[in-house]
N, C-alpha and C. Protein backbone atom coordinates (compact mmCIF):
# COMPACT_ATOMS: atom_id res chain seq x y z
N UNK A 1 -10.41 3.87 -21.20
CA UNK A 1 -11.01 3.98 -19.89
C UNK A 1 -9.90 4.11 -18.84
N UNK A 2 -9.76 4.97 -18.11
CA UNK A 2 -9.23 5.34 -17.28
C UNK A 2 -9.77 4.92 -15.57
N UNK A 3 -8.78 4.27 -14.97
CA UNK A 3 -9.54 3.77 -13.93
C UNK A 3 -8.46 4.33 -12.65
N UNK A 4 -8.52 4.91 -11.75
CA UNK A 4 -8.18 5.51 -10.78
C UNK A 4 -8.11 4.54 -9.58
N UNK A 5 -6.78 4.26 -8.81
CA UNK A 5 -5.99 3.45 -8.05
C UNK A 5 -5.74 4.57 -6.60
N UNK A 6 -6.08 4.17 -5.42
CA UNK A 6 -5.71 4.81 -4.43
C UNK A 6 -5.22 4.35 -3.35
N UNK A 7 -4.24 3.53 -3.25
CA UNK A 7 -4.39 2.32 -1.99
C UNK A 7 -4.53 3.27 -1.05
N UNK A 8 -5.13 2.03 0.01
CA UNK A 8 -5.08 2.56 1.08
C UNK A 8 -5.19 1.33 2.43
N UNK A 9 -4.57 0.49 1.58
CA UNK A 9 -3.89 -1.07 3.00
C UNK A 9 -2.89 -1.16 2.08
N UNK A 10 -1.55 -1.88 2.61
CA UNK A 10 -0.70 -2.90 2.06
C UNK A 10 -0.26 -3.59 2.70
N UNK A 11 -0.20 -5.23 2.31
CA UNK A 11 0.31 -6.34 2.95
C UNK A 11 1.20 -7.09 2.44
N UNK A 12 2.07 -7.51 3.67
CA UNK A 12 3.54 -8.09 2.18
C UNK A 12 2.79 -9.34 1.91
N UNK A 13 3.56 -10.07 0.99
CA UNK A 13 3.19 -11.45 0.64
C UNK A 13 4.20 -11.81 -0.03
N UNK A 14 5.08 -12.93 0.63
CA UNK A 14 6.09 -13.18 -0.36
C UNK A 14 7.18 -12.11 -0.53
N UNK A 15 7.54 -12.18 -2.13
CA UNK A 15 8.36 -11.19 -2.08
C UNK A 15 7.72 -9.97 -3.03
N UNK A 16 6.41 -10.04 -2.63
CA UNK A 16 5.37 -8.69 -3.14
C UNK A 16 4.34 -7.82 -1.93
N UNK A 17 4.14 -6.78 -2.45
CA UNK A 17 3.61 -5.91 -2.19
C UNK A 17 1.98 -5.84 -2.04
N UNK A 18 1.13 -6.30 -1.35
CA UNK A 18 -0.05 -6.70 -2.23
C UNK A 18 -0.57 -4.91 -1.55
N UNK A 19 -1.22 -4.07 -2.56
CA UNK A 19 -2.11 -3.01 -2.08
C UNK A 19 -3.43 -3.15 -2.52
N UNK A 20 -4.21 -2.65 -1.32
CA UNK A 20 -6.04 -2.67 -2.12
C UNK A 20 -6.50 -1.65 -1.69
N UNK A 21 -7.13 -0.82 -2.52
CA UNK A 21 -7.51 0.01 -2.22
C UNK A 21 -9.53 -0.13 -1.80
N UNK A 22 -10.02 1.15 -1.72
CA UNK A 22 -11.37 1.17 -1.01
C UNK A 22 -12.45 -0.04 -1.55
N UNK A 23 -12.62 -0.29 -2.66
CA UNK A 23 -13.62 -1.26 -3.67
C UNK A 23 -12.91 -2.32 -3.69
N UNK A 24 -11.83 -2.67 -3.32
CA UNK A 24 -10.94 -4.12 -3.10
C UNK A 24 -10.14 -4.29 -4.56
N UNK A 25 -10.12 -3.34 -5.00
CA UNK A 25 -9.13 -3.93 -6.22
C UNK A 25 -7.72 -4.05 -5.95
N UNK A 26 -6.71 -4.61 -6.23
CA UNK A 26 -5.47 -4.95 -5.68
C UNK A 26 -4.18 -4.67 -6.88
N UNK A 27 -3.34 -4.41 -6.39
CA UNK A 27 -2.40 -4.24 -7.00
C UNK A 27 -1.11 -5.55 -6.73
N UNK A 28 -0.24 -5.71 -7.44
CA UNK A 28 1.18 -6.29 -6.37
C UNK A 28 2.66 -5.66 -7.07
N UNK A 29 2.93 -4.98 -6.19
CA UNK A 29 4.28 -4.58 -6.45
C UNK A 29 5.91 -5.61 -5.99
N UNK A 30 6.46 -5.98 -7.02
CA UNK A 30 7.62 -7.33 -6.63
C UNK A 30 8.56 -6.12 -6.32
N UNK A 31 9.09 -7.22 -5.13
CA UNK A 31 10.45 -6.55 -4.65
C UNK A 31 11.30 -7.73 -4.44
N UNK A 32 12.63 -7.00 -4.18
CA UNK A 32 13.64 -8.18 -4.50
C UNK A 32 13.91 -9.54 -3.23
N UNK A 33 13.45 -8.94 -2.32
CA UNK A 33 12.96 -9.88 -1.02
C UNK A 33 12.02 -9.82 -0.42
N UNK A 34 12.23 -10.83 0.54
CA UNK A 34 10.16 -11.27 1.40
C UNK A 34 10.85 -10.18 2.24
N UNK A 35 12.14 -9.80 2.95
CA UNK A 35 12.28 -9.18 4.28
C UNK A 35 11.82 -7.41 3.53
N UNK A 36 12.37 -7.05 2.63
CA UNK A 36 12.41 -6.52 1.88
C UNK A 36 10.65 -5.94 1.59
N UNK A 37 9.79 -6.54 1.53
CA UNK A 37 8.61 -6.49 1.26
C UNK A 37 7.69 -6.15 2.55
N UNK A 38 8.33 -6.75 3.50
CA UNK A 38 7.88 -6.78 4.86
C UNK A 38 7.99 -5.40 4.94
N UNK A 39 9.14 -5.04 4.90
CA UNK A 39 9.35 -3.89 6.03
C UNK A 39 8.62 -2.77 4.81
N UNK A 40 8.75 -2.81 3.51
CA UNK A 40 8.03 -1.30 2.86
C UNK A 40 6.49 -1.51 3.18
N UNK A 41 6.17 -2.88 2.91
CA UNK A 41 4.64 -2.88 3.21
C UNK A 41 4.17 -2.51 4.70
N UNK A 42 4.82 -2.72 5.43
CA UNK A 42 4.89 -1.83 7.34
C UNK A 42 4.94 -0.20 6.69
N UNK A 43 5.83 0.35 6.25
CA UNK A 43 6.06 1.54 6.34
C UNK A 43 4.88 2.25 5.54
N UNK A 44 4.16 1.39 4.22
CA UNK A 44 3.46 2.44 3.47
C UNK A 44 2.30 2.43 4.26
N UNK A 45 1.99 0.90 4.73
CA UNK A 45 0.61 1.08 5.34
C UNK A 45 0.27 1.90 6.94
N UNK A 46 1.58 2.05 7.41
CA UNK A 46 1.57 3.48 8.17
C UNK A 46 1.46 4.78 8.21
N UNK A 47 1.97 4.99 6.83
CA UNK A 47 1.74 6.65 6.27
C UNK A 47 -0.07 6.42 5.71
N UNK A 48 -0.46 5.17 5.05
CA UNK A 48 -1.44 5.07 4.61
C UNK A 48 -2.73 5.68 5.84
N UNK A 49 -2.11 5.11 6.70
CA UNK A 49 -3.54 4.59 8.24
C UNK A 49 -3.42 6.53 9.00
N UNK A 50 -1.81 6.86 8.39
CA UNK A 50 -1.86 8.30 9.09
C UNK A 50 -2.37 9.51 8.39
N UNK A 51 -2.35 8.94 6.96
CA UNK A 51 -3.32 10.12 6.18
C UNK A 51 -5.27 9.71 6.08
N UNK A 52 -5.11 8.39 6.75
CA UNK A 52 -6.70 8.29 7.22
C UNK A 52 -6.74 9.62 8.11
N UNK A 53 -5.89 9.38 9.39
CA UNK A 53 -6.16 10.14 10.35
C UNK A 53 -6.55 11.67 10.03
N UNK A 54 -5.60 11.99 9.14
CA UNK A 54 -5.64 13.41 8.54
C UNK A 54 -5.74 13.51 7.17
N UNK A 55 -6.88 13.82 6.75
CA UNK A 55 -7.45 13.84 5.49
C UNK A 55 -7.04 15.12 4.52
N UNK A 56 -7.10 15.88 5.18
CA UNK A 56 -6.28 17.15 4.63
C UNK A 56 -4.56 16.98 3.96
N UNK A 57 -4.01 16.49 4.79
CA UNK A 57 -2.45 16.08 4.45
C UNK A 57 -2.21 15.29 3.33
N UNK A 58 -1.40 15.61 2.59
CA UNK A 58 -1.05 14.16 1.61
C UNK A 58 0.27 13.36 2.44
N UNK A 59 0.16 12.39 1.73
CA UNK A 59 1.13 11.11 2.19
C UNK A 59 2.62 11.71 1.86
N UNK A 60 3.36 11.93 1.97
CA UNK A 60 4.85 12.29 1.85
C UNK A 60 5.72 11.19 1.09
């Protein structure tokens, strides 16, 4: 069974990644720091909120 993952939030936590996508399933990606976690989880969930905006575009 093949189950298909799309985030589309991420929040740091710690020194992880937490992503959930539309149905709330969650992922956590570890990184090697909390500051570290902070700042990718800022950056993805910005490209995330900007390919809301534009549905046509993929995320880069």
């Amino acid at each position: 069974m093949r189950v298909s993952f799309r985030p589309i939030q991420a929040r740091p936590f710690r020194e992880f990644i937490v992503l959930r996508d539309a149905v709330r399933r969650t992922a956590l990606v570890n990184m090697p720091s909390p500051s570290a976690a902070r700042f990718c989880a800022i950056a993805l969930d910005l490209e995330f909120r900007r390919a809301k905006r534009r549905p046509n575009r993929r995320i880069r």
